[in-house]
N, C-alpha and C. Protein backbone atom coordinates (compact mmCIF):
# COMPACT_ATOMS: atom_id res chain seq x y z
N UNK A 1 37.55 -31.60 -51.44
CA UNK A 1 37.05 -30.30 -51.04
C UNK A 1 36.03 -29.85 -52.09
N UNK A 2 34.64 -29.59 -51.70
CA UNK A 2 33.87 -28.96 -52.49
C UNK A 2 34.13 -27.23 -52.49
N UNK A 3 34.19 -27.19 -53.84
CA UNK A 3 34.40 -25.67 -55.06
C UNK A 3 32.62 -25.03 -55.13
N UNK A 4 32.05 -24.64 -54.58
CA UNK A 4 30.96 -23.83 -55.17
C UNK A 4 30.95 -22.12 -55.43
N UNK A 5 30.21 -21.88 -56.41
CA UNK A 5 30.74 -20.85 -56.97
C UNK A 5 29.29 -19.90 -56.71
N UNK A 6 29.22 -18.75 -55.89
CA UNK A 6 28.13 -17.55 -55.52
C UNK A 6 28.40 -16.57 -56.02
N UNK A 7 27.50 -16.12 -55.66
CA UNK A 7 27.15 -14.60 -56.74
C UNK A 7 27.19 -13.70 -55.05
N UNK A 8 27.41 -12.42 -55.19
CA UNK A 8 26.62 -11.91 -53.67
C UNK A 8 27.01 -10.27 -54.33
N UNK A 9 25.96 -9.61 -54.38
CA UNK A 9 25.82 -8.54 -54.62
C UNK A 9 26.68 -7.43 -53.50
N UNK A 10 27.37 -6.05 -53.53
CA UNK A 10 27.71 -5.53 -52.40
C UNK A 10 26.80 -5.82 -51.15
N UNK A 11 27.38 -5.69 -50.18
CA UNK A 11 26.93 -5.85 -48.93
C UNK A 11 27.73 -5.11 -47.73
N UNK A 12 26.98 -4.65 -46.54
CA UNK A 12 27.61 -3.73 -45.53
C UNK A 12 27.44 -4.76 -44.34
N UNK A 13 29.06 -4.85 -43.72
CA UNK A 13 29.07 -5.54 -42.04
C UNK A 13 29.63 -4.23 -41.95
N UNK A 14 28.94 -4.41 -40.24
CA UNK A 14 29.55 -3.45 -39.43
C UNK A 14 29.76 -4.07 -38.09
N UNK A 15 31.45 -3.55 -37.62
CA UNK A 15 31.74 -4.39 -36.70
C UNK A 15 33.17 -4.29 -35.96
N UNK A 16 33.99 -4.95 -35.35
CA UNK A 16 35.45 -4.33 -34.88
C UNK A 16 36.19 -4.66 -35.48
N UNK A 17 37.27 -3.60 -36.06
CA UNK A 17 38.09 -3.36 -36.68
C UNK A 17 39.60 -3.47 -36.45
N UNK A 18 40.19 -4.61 -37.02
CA UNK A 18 41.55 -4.06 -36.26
C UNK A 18 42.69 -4.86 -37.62
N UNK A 19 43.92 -4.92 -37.24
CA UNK A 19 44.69 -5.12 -38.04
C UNK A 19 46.06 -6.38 -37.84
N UNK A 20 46.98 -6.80 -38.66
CA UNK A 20 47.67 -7.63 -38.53
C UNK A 20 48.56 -7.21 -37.49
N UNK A 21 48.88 -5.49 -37.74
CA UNK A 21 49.66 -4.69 -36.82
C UNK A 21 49.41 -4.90 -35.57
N UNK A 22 47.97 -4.90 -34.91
CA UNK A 22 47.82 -5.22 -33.64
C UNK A 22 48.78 -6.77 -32.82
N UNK A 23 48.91 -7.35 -33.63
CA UNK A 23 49.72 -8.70 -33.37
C UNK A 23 48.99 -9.92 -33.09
N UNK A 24 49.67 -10.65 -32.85
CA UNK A 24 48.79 -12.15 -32.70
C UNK A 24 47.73 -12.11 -31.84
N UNK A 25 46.90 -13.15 -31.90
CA UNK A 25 45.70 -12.93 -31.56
C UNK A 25 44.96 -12.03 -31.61
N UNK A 26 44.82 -11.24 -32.05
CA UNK A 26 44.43 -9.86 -32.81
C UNK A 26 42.60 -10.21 -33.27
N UNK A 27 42.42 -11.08 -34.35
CA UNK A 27 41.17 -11.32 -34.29
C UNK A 27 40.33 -11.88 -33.63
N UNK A 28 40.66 -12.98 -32.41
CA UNK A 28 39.71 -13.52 -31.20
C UNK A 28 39.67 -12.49 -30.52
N UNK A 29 40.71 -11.79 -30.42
CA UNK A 29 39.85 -10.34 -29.81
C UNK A 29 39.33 -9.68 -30.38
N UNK A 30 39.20 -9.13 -31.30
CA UNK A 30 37.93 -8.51 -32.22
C UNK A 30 36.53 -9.09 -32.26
N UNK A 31 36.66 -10.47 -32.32
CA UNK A 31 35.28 -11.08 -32.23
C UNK A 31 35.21 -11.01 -30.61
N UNK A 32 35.89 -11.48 -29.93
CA UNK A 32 35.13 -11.39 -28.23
C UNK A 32 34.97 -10.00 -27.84
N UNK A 33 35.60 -8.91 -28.42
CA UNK A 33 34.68 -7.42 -28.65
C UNK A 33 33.31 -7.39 -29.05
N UNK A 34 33.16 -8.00 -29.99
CA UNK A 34 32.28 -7.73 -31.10
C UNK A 34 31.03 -8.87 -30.53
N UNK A 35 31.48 -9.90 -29.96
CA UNK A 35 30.05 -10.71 -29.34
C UNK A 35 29.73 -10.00 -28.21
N UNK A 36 30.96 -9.39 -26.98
CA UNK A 36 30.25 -9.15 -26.18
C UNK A 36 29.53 -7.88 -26.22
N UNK A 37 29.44 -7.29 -27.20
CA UNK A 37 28.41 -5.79 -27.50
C UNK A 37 27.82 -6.18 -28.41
N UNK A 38 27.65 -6.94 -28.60
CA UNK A 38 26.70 -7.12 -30.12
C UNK A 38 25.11 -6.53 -29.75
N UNK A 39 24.67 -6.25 -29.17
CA UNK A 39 23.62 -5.67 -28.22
C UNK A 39 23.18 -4.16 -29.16
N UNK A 40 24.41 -4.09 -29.03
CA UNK A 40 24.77 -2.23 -29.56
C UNK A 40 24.38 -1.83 -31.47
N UNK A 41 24.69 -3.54 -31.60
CA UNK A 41 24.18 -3.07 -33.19
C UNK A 41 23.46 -4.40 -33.99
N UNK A 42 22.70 -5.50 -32.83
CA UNK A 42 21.53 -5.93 -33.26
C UNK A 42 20.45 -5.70 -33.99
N UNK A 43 20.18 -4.33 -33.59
CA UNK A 43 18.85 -3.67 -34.58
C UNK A 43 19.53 -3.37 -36.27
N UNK A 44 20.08 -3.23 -36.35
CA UNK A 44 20.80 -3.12 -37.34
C UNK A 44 21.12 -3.97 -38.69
N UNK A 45 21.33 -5.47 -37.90
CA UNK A 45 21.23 -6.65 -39.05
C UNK A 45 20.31 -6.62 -39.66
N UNK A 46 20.54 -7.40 -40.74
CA UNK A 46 20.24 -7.72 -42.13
C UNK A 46 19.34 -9.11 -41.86
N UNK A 47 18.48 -8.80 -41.87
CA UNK A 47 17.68 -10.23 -41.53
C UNK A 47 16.62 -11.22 -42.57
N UNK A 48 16.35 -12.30 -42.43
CA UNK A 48 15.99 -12.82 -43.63
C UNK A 48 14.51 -13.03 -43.42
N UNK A 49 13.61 -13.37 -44.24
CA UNK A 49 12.05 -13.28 -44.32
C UNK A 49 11.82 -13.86 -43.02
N UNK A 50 12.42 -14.75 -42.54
CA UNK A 50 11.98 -15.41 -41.21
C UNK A 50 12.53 -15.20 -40.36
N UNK A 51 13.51 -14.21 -40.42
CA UNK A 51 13.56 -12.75 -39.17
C UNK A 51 14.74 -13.60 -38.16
N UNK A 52 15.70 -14.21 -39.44
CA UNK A 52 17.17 -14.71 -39.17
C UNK A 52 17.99 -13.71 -39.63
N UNK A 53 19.03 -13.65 -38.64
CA UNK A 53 20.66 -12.82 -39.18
C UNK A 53 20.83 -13.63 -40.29
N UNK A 54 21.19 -12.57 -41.76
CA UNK A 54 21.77 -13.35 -42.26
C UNK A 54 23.21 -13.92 -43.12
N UNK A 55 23.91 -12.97 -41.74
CA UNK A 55 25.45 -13.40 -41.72
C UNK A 55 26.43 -12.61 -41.06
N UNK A 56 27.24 -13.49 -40.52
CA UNK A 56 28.26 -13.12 -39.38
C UNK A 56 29.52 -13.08 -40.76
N UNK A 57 30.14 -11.98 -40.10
CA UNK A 57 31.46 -11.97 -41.34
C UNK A 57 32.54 -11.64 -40.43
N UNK A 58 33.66 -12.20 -41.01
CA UNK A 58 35.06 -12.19 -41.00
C UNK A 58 35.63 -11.46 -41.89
N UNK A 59 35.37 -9.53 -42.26
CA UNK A 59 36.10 -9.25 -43.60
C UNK A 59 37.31 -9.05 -43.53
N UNK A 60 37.94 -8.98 -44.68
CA UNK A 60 39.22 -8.82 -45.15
C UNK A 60 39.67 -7.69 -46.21
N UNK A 61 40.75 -7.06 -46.00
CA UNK A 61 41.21 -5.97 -46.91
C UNK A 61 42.41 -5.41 -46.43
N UNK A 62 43.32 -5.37 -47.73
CA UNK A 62 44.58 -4.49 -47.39
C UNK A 62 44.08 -3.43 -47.04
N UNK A 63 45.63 -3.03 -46.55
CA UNK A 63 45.86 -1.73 -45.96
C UNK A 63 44.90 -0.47 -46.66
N UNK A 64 44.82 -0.50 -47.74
CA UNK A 64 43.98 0.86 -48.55
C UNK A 64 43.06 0.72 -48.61
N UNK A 65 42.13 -0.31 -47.83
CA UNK A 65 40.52 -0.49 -47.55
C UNK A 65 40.11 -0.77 -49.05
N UNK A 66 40.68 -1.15 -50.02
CA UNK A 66 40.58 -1.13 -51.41
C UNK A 66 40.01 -2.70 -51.44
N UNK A 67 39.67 -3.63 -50.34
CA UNK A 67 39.22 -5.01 -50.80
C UNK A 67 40.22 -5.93 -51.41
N UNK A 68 41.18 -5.30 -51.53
CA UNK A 68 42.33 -6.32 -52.43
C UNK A 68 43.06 -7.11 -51.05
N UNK A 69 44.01 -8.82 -51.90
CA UNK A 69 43.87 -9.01 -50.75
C UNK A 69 45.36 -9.02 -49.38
N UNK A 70 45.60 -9.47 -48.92
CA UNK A 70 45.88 -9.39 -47.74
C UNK A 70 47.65 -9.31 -48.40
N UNK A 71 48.18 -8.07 -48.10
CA UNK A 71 49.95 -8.64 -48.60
C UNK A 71 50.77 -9.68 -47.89
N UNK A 72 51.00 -10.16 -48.81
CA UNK A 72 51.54 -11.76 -48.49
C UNK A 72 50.60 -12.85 -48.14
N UNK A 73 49.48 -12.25 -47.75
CA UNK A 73 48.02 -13.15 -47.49
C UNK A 73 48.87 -12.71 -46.24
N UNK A 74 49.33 -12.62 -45.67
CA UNK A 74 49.71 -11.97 -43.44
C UNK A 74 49.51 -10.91 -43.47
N UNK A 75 49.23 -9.93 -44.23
CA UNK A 75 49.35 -8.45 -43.41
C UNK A 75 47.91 -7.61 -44.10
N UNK A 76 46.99 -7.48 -43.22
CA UNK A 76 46.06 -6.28 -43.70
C UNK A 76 45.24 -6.34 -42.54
N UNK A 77 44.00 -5.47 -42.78
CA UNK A 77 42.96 -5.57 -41.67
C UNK A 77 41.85 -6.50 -42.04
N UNK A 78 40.94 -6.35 -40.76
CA UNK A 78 40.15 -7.66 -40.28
C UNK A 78 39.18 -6.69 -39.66
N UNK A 79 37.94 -7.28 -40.23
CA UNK A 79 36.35 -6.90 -39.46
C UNK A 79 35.91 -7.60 -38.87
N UNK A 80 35.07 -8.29 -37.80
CA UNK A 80 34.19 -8.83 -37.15
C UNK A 80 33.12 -8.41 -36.76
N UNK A 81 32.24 -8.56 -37.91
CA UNK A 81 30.98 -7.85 -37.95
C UNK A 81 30.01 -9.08 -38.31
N UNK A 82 28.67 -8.25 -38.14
CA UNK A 82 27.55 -8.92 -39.05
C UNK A 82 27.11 -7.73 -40.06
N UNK A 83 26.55 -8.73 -41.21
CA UNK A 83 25.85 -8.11 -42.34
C UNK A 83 24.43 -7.37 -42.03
N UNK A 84 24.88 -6.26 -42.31
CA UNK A 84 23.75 -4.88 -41.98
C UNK A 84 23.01 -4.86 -43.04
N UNK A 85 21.83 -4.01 -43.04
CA UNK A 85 20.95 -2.88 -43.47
C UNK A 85 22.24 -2.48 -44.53
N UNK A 86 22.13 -2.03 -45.60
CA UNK A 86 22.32 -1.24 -46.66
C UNK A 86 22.68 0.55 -45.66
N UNK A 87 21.60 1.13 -45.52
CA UNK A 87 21.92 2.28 -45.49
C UNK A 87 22.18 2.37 -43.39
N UNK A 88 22.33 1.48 -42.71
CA UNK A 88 22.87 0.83 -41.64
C UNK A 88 24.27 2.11 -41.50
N UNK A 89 24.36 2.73 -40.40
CA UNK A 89 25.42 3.57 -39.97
C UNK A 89 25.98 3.37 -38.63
N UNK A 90 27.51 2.84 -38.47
CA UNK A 90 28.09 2.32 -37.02
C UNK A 90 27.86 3.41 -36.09
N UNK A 91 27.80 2.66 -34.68
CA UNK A 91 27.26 3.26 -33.79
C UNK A 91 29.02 3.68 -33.09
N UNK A 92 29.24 4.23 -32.50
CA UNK A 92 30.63 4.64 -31.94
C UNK A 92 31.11 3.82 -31.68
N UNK A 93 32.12 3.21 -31.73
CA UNK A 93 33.36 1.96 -31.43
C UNK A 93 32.91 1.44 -32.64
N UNK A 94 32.46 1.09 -33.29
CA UNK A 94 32.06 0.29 -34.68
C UNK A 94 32.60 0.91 -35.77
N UNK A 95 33.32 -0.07 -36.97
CA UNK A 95 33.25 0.38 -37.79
C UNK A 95 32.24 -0.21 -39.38
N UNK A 96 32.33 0.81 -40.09
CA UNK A 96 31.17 0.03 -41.55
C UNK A 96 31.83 0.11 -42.62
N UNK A 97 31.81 -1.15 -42.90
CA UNK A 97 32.53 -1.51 -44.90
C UNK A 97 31.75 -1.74 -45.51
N UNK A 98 31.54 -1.26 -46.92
CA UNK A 98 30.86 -1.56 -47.45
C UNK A 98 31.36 -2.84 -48.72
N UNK A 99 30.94 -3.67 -49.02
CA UNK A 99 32.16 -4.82 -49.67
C UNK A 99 31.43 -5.02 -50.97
N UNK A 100 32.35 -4.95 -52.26
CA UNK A 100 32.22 -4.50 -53.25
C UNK A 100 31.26 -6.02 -53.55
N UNK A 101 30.26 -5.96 -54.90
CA UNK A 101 29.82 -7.32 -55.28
C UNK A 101 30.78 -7.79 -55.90
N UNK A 102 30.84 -9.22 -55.73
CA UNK A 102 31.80 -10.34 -56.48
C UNK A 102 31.50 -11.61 -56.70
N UNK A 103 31.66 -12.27 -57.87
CA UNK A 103 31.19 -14.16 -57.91
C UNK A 103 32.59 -14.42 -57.26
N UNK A 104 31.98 -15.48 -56.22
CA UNK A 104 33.16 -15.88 -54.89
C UNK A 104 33.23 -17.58 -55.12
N UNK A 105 34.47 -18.41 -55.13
CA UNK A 105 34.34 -19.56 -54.57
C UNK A 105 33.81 -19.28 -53.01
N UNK A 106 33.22 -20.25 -53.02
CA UNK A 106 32.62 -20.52 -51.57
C UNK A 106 33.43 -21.94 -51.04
N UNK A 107 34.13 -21.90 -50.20
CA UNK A 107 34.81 -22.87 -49.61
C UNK A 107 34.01 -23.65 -48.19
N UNK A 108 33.77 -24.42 -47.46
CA UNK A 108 33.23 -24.74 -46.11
C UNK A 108 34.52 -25.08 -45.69
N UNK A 109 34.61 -24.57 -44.60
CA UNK A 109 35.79 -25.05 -43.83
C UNK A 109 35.85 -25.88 -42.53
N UNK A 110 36.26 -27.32 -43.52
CA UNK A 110 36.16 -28.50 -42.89
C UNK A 110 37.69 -28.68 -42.24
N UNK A 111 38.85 -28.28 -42.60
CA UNK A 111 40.01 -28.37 -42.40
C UNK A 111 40.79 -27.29 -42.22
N UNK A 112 42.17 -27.63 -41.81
CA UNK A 112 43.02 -26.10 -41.48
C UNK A 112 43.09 -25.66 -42.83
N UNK A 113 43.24 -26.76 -43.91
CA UNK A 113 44.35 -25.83 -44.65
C UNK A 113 42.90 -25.45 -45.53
N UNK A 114 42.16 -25.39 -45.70
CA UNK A 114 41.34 -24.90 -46.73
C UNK A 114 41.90 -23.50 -47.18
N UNK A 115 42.31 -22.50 -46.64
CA UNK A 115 43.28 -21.48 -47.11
C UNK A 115 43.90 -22.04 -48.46
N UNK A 116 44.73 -22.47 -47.91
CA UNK A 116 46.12 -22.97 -48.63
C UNK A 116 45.31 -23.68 -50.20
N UNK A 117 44.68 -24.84 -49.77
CA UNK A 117 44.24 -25.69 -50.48
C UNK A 117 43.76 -25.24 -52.01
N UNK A 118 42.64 -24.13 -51.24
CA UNK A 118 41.72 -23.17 -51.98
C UNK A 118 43.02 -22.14 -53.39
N UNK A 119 43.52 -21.70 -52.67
CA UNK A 119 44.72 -20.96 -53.41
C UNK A 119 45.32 -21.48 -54.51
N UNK A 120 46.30 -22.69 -53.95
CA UNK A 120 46.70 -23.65 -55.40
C UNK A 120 45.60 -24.54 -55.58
N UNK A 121 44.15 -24.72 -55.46
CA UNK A 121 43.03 -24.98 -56.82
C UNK A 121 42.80 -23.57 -57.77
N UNK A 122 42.78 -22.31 -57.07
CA UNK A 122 43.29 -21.50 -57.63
C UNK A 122 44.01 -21.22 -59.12
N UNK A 123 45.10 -21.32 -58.45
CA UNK A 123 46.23 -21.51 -59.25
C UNK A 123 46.57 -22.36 -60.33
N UNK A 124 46.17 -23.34 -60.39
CA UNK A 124 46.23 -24.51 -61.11
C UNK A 124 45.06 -23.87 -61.87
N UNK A 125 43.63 -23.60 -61.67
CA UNK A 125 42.54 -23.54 -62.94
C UNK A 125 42.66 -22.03 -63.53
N UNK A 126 43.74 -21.63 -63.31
CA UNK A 126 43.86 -20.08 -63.76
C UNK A 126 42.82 -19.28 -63.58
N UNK A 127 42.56 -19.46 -61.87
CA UNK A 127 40.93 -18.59 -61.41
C UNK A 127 42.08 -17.12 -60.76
N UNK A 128 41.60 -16.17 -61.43
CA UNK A 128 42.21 -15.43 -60.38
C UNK A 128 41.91 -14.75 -59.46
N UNK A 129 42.40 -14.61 -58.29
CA UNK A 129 41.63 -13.94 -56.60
C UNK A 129 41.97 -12.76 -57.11
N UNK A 130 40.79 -11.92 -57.15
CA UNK A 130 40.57 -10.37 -57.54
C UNK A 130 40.34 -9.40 -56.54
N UNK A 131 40.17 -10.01 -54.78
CA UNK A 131 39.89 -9.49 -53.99
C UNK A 131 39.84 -10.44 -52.80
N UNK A 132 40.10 -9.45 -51.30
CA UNK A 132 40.49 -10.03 -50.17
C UNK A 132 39.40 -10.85 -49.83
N UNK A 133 39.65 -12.12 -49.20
CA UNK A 133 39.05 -13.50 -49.17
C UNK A 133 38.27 -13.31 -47.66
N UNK A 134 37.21 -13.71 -47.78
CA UNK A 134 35.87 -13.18 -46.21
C UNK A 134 35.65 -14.17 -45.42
N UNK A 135 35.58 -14.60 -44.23
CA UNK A 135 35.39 -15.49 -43.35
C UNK A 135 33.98 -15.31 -43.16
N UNK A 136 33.23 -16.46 -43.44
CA UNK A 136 31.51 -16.54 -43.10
C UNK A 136 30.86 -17.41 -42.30
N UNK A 137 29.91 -17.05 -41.64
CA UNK A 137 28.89 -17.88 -40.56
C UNK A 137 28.00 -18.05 -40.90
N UNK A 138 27.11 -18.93 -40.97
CA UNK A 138 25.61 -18.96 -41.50
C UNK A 138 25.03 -18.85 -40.15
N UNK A 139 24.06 -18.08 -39.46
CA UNK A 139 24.32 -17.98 -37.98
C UNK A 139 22.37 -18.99 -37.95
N UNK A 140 22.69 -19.51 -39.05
CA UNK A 140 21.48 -20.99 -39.24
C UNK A 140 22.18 -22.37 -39.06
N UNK A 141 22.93 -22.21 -39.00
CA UNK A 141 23.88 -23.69 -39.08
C UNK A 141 25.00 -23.54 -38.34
N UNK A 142 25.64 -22.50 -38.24
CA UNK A 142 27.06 -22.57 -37.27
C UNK A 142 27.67 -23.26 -38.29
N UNK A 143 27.30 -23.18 -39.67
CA UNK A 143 28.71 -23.54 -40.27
C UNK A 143 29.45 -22.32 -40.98
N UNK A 144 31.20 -22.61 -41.18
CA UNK A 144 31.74 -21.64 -41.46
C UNK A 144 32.12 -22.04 -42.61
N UNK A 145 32.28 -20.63 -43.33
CA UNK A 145 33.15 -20.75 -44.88
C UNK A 145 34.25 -19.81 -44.96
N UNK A 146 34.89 -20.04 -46.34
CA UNK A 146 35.82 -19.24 -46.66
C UNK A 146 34.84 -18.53 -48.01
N UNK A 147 35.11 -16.96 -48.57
CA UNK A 147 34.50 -16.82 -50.01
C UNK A 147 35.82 -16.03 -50.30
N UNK A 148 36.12 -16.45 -51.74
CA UNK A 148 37.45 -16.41 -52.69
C UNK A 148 36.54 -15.22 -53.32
N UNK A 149 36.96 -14.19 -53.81
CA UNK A 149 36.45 -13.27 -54.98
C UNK A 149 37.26 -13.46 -56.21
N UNK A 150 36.67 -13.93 -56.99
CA UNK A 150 37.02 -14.63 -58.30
C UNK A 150 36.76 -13.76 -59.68
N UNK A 151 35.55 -13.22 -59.01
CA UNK A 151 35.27 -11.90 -60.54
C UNK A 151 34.63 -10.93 -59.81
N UNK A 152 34.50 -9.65 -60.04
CA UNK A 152 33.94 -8.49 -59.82
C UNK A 152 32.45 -8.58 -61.05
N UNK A 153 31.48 -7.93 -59.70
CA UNK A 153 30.15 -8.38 -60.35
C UNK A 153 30.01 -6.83 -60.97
């Protein structure tokens, strides 16, 4: 498993909101919310010089919206958004996080357990997760990652 290590300054997704509480399957429905209106807050993304999205997010955060992460790693809320505009404000049914900067392992997720995996490499190099772990799209590649928050920038 490749370990790469990013920098990413705060950043705002805005997008559907929901929680572990809602119950299983809980986040394929948030994203099949969130694709089928995506319409509603297109103008909105964060786009790159060549006028690409430049990123679909999966956020994460306990219960106190505090970014820390998930209790027990099972229980907190879940965004399905894309990365906005900075000063970007949700349109009704939407919600907006703003996500603190942090140097993140960057994981690609080639396998189930990359979770798991990621955690005890973790553990073992005495890295410590300082904040709830983000599900990412490069919506240039359709590839997905995991990002670990490892230090507060």
């Amino acid at each position: 498993m490749n370990f790469k290590r990013c920098k990413k300054e705060a950043f705002v997704v805005i997008g559907k909101e929901g929680s572990t509480s809602d119950g299983e399957g809980f986040i394929q429905k948030l994203w099949d919310d969130a694709n089928s209106h995506f319409e509603e807050v297109k103008h909105l993304a964060k786009k790159d010089v060549d006028g690409n999205i430049v990123g679909i997010w999966g956020a994460m955060s306990d219960f106190s919206r505090s970014f820390h992460p998930w209790e027990g790693f099972n229980k907190g809320l879940y965004l399905a958004g894309v990365e906005c505009k900075d000063d970007a404000e949700a349109p009704e049914g939407w919600t907006r996080w703003r996500i603190p900067g942090y140097e993140y392992l960057c994981v690609a997720c080639e396998n189930e357990a990359v979770f798991s995996t990621t955690i005890t490499y973790l553990k073992e190099n005495d890295i410590p997760l300082v904040g709830a772990v983000h599900d990412f799209t490069c919506p240039q590649t359709g590839k997905n990652y995991m990002f670990f928050p490892i230090k507060n920038l």
